[in-house]
Protein backbone atom coordinates (compact mmCIF):
# COMPACT_ATOMS: atom_id res chain seq x y z
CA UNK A 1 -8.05 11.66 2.08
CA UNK A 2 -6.69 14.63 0.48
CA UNK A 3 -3.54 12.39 -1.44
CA UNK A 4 -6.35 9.98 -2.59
CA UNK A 5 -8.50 12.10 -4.73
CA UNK A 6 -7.28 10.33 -8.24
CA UNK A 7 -9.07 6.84 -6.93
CA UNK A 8 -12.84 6.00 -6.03
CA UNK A 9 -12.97 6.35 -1.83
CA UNK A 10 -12.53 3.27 -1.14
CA UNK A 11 -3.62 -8.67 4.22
CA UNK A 12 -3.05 -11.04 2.83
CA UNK A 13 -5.70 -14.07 2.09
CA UNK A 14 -3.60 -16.36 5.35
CA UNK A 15 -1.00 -15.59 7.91
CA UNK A 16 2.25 -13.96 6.93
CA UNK A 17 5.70 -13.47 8.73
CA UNK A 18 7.85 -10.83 8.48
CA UNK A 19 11.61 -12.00 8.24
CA UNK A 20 14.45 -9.05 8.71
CA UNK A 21 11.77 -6.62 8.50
CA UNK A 22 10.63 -7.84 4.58
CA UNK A 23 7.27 -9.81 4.11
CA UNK A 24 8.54 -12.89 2.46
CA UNK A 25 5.55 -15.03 2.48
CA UNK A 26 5.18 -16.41 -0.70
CA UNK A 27 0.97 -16.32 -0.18
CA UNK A 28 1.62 -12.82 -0.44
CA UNK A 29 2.04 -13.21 -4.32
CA UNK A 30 -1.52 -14.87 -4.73
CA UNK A 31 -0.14 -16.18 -7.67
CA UNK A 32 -1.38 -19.90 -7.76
CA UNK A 33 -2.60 -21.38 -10.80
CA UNK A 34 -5.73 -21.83 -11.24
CA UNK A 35 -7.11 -24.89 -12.93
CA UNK A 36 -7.25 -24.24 -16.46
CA UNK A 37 -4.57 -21.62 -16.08
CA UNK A 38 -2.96 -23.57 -19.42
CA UNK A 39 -5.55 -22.40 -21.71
CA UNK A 40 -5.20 -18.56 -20.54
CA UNK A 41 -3.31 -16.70 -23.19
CA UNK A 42 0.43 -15.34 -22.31
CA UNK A 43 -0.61 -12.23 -21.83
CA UNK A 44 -3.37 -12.77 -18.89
CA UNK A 45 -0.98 -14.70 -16.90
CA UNK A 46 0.37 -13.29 -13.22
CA UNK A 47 2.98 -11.13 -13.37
CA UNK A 48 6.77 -11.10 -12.26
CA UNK A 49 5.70 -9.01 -9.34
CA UNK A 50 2.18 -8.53 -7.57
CA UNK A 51 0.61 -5.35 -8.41
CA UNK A 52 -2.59 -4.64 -6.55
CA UNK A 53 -5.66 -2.60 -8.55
CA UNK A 54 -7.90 0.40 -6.71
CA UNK A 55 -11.66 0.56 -7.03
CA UNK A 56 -12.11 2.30 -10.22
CA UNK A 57 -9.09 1.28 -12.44
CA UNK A 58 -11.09 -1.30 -14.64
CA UNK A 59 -14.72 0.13 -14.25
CA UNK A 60 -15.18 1.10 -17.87
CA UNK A 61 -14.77 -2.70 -18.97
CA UNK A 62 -16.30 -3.94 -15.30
CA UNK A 63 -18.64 -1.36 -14.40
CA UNK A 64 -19.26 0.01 -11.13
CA UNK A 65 -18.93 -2.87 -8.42
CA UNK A 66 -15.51 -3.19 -7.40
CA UNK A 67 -15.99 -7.02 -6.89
CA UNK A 68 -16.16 -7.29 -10.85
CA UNK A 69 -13.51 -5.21 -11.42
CA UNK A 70 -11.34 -7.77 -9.29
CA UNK A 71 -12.39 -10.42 -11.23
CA UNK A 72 -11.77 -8.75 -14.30
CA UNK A 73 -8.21 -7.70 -13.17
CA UNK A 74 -7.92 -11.20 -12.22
CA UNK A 75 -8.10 -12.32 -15.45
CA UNK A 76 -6.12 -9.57 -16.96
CA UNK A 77 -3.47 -11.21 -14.46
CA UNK A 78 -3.44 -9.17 -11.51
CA UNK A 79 -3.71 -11.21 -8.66
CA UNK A 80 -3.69 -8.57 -5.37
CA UNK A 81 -5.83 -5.45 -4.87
CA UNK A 82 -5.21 -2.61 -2.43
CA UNK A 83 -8.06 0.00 -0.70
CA UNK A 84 -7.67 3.03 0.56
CA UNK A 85 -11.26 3.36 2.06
CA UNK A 86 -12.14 -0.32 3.06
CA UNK A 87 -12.58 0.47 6.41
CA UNK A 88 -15.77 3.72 4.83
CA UNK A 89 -17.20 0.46 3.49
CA UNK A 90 -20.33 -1.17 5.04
CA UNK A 91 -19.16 -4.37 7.10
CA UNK A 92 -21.06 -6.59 4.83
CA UNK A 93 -19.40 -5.47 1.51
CA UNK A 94 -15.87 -5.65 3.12
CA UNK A 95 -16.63 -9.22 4.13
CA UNK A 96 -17.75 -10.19 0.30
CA UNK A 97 -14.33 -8.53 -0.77
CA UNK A 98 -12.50 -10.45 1.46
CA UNK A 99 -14.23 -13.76 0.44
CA UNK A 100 -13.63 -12.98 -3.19
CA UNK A 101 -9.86 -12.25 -2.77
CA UNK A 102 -9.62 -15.81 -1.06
CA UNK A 103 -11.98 -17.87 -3.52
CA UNK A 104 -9.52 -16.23 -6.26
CA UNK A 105 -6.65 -16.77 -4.69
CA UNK A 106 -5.49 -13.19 -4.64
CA UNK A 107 -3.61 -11.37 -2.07
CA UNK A 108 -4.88 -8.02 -0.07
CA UNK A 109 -2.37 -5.30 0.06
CA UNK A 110 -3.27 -1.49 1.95
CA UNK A 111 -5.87 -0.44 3.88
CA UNK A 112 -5.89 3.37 5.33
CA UNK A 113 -6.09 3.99 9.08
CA UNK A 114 -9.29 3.91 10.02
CA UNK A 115 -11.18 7.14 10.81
CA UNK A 116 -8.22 9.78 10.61
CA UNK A 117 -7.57 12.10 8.20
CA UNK A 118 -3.56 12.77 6.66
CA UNK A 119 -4.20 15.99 8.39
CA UNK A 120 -6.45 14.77 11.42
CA UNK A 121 -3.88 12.17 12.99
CA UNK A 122 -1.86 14.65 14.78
CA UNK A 123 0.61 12.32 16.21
CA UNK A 124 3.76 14.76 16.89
CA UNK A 125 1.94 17.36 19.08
CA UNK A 126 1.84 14.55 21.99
CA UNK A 127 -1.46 15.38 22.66
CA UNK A 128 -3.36 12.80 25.03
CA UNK A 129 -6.60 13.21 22.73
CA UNK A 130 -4.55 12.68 19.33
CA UNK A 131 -2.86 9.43 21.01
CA UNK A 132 -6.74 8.35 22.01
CA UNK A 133 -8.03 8.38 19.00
CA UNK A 134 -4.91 7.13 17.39
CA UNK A 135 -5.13 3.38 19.58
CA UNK A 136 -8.86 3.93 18.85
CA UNK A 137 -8.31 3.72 15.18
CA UNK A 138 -5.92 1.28 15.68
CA UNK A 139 -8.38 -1.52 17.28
CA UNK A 140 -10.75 -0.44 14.60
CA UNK A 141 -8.11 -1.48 11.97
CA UNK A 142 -7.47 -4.58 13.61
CA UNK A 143 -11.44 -5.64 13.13
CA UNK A 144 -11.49 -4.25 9.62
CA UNK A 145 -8.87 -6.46 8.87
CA UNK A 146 -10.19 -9.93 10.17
CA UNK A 147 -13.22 -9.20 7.84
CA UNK A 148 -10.97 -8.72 4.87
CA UNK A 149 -7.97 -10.97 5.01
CA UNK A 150 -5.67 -8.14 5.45
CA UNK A 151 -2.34 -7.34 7.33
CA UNK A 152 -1.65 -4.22 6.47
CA UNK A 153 -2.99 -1.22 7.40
CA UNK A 154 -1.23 2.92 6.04
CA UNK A 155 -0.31 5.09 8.63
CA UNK A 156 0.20 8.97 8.36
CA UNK A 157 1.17 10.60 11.67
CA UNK A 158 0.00 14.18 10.09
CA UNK A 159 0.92 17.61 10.50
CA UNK A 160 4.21 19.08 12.17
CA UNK A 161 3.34 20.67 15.89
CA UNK A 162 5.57 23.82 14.16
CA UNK A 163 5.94 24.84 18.11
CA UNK A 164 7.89 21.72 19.52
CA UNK A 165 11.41 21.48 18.45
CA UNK A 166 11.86 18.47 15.44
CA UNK A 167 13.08 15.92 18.06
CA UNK A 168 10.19 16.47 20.46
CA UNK A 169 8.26 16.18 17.51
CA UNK A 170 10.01 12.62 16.85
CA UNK A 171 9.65 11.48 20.05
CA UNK A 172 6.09 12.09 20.44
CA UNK A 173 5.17 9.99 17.06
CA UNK A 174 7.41 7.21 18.34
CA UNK A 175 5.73 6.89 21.89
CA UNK A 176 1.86 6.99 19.91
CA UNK A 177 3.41 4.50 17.35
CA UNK A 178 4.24 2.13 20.21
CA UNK A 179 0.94 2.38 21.57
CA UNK A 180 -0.13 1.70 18.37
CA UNK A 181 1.76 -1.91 17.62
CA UNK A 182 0.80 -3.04 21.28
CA UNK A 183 -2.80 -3.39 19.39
CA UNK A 184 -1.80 -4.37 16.32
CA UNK A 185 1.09 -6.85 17.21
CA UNK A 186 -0.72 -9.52 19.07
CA UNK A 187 -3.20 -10.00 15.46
CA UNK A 188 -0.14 -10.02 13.23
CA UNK A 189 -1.67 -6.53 11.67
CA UNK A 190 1.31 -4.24 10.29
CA UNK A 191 0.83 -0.68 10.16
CA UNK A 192 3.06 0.54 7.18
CA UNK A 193 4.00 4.40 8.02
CA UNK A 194 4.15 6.35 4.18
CA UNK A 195 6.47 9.51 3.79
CA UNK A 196 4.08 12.02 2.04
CA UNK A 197 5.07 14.59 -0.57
CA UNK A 198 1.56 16.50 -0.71
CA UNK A 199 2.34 19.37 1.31
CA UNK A 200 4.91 20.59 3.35
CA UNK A 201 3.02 20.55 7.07
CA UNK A 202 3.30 16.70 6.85
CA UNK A 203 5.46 15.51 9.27
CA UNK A 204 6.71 12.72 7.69
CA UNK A 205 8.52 13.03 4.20
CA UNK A 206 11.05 10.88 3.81
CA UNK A 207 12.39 7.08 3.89
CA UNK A 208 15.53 7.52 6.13
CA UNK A 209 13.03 9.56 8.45
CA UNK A 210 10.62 6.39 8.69
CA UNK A 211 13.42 4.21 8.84
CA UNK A 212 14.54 6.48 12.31
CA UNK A 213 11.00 5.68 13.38
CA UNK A 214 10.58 2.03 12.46
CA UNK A 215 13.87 1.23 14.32
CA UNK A 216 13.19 3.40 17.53
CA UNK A 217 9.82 1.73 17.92
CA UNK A 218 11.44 -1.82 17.59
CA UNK A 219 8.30 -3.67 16.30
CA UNK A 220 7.29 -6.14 13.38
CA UNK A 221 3.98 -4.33 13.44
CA UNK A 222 6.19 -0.83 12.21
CA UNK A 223 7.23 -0.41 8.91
CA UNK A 224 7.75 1.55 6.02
CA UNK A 225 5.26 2.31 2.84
CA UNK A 226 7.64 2.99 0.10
CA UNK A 227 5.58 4.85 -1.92
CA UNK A 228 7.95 5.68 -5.27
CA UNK A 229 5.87 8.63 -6.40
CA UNK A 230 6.54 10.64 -3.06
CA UNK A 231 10.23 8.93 -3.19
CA UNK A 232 10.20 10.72 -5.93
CA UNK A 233 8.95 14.10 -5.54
CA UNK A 234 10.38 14.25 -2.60
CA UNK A 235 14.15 13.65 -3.34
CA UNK A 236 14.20 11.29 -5.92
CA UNK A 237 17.57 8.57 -6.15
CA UNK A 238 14.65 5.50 -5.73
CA UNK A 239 17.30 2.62 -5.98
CA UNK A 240 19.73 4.06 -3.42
CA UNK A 241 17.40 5.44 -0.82
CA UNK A 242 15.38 2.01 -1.24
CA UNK A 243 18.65 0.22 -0.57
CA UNK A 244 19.16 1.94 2.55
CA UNK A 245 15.72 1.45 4.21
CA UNK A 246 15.03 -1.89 2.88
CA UNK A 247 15.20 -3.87 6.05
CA UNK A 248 12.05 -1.80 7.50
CA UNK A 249 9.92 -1.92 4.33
CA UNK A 250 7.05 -3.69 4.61
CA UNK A 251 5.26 -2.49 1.10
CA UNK A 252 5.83 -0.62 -2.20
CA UNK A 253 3.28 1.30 -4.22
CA UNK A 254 3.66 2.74 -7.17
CA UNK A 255 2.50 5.90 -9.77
CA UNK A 256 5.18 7.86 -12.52
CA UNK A 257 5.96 11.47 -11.95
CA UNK A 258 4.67 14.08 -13.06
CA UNK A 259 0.90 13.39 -13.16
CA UNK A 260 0.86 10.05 -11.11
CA UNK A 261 -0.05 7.44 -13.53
CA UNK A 262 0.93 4.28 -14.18
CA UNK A 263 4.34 3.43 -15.54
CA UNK A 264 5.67 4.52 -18.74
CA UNK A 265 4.03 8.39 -18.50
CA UNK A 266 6.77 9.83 -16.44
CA UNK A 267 9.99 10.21 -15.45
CA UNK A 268 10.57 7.05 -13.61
CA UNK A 269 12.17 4.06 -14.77
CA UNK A 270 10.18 1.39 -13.58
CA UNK A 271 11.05 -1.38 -15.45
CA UNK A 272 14.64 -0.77 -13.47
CA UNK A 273 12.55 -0.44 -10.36
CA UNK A 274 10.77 -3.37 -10.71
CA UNK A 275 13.53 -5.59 -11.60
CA UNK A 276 15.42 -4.47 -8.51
CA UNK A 277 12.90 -4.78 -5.91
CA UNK A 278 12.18 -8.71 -7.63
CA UNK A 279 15.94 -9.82 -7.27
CA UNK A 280 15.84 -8.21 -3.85
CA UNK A 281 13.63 -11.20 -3.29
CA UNK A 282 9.93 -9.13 -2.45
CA UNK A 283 7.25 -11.56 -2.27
CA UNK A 284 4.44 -8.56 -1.61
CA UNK A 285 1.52 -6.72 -2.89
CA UNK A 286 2.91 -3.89 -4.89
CA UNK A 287 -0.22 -1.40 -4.51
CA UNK A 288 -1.27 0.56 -8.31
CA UNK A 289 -1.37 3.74 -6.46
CA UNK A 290 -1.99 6.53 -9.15
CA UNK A 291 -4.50 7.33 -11.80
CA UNK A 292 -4.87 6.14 -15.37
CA UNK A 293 -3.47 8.33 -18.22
CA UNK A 294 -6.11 7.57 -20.65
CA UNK A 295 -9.91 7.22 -20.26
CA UNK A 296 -12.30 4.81 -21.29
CA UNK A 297 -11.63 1.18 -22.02
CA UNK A 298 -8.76 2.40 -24.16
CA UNK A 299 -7.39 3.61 -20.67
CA UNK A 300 -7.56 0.65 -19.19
CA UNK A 301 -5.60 -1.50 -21.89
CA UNK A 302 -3.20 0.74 -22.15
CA UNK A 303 -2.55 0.69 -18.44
CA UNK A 304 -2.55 -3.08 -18.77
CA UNK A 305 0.27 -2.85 -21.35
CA UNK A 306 1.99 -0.07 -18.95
CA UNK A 307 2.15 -2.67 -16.18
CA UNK A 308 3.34 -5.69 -18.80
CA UNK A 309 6.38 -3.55 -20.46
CA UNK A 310 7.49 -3.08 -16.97
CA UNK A 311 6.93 -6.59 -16.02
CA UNK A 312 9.08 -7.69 -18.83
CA UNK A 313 12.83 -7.26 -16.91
CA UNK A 314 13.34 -11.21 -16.77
């Protein structure tokens, strides 16, 4: 997908509950320790908050198979991953993923809509073919995610239909979202609808917009992605707009503007961020989002430092 490009193509190990609209689930942290977990040094254990790795972020020290890079980021003291393009993988390699994240302990965060493109999913035009393959993808998700232990699943409802006034527009992506949750609700999947700052045909941009959405649908299977580098881009004021929406969001991810990298290259203060959203009480998969600044296996410790300087706000 064309927001994806800076990770490799590419929910929870048990049930989940969503209570006022927040996953609280403490399995959602995956952070149970391991026997042994004593003798790791300080510096591998969890973290305040569960950040989940992409395919690719630790392949330098790991190599290529994404199942080694999990257990290396498992031992670095991640204990979630997210992917955008499970549902490209073959059935068999999603189904060793998802039995690694459970023998580990470690919680599954995002996958992407199944066959539909940012672009492709053109939800606002009301179009009886978009809503068909929209419910389509939507029982597709729901298989993808038995395999994998998952309960989350990123919705984009594409383009604007520049020809229907902004309300017919809204209404349209409401009515396919409904269809939508009447497949996902009965499994206990959530799809998690993410405000996009990539171009400006994409129909949905902001928070409060989702949050419009999320309440007019009326369903735990609708929430919000609170993605902080499009929060950002976008209009910025994290903390307050966060505030606002919280009740619908069902899942954070994270990347520093400019450049989308991890924390500490930007702008953004996530060590503020972080700290909020873990006295707010989130028990979730906080999904790594963005790029690496550096390259090699310098990189990938310094990312690893990143993500402990902005751990460190207890």
């Amino acid at each position: 997908m064309k927001r994806r490009n800076f990770v490799q193509s590419s929910v929870l190990a048990g049930a989940s509950l969503f209570t006022t609209g927040i996953l609280k689930a403490s399995t959602l942290s995956g952070c149970a320790e391991p026997a042994g977990e004593a003798n790791v040094i300080a510096g591998d254990k969890p973290f305040n908050l569960n950040y989940g790795i992409h395919d690719g972020m630790f392949k330098s020290h790991a190599g290529e198979d994404f199942i080694d890079q999990i257990k290396f980021a498992y031992d670095k003291g991640f204990r979630a991953i997210e992917d955008n393009g499970m549902s490209g993988r073959p059935v068999e390699q999603q189904k060793k993923i998802g039995d690694t994240l459970a023998k580990l302990g470690m919680a599954m965060g995002v996958f992407v809509q199944p066959s539909l493109g940012n672009d492709s999913n053109m939800l606002a035009t009301g179009n009886a073919d978009q809503v068909e393959k929209f419910i389509a993808s939507c029982k597709e998700a729901v298989e993808v995610a038995k395999r994998i232990g998952s309960k989350l699943v990123t919705v984009v409802p594409g383009d604007f239909a520049r020809k229907l006034p902004i309300g017919v527009q809204t209404g349209n992506v409401i009515e396919a979202i409904k269809k939508g949750t009447a497949i996902l609700e009965p499994h206990g999947v959530i799809m998690v609808l993410e405000p996009l700052s990539d171009n400006p045909d994409l129909f949905l941009r902001t928070p409060d917009q989702a949050y419009a959405i999320c309440k007019a649908v009326g369903s735990p299977s609708c929430k919000i992605l609170y993605d902080m580098y499009h929060v950002q881009r976008n209009q910025g004021n994290i903390i307050p707009t966060l505030d606002l929406v919280y009740d619908e969001i069902g899942y954070y991810q994270i990347g520093d503007n400019p450049g989308r990298k991890e924390p500490g290259t930007g702008e953004v203060n996530y060590k503020n961020i972080f700290k909020h959203i873990y006295n707010k009480g989130y028990k979730g998969v906080m999904g790594m989002e963005h790029g690496t600044a550096g390259a090699g296996k310098e990189g990938e410790l310094a990312l690893i430092k990143a993500y402990r300087e902005a751990d460190s706000f207890i």
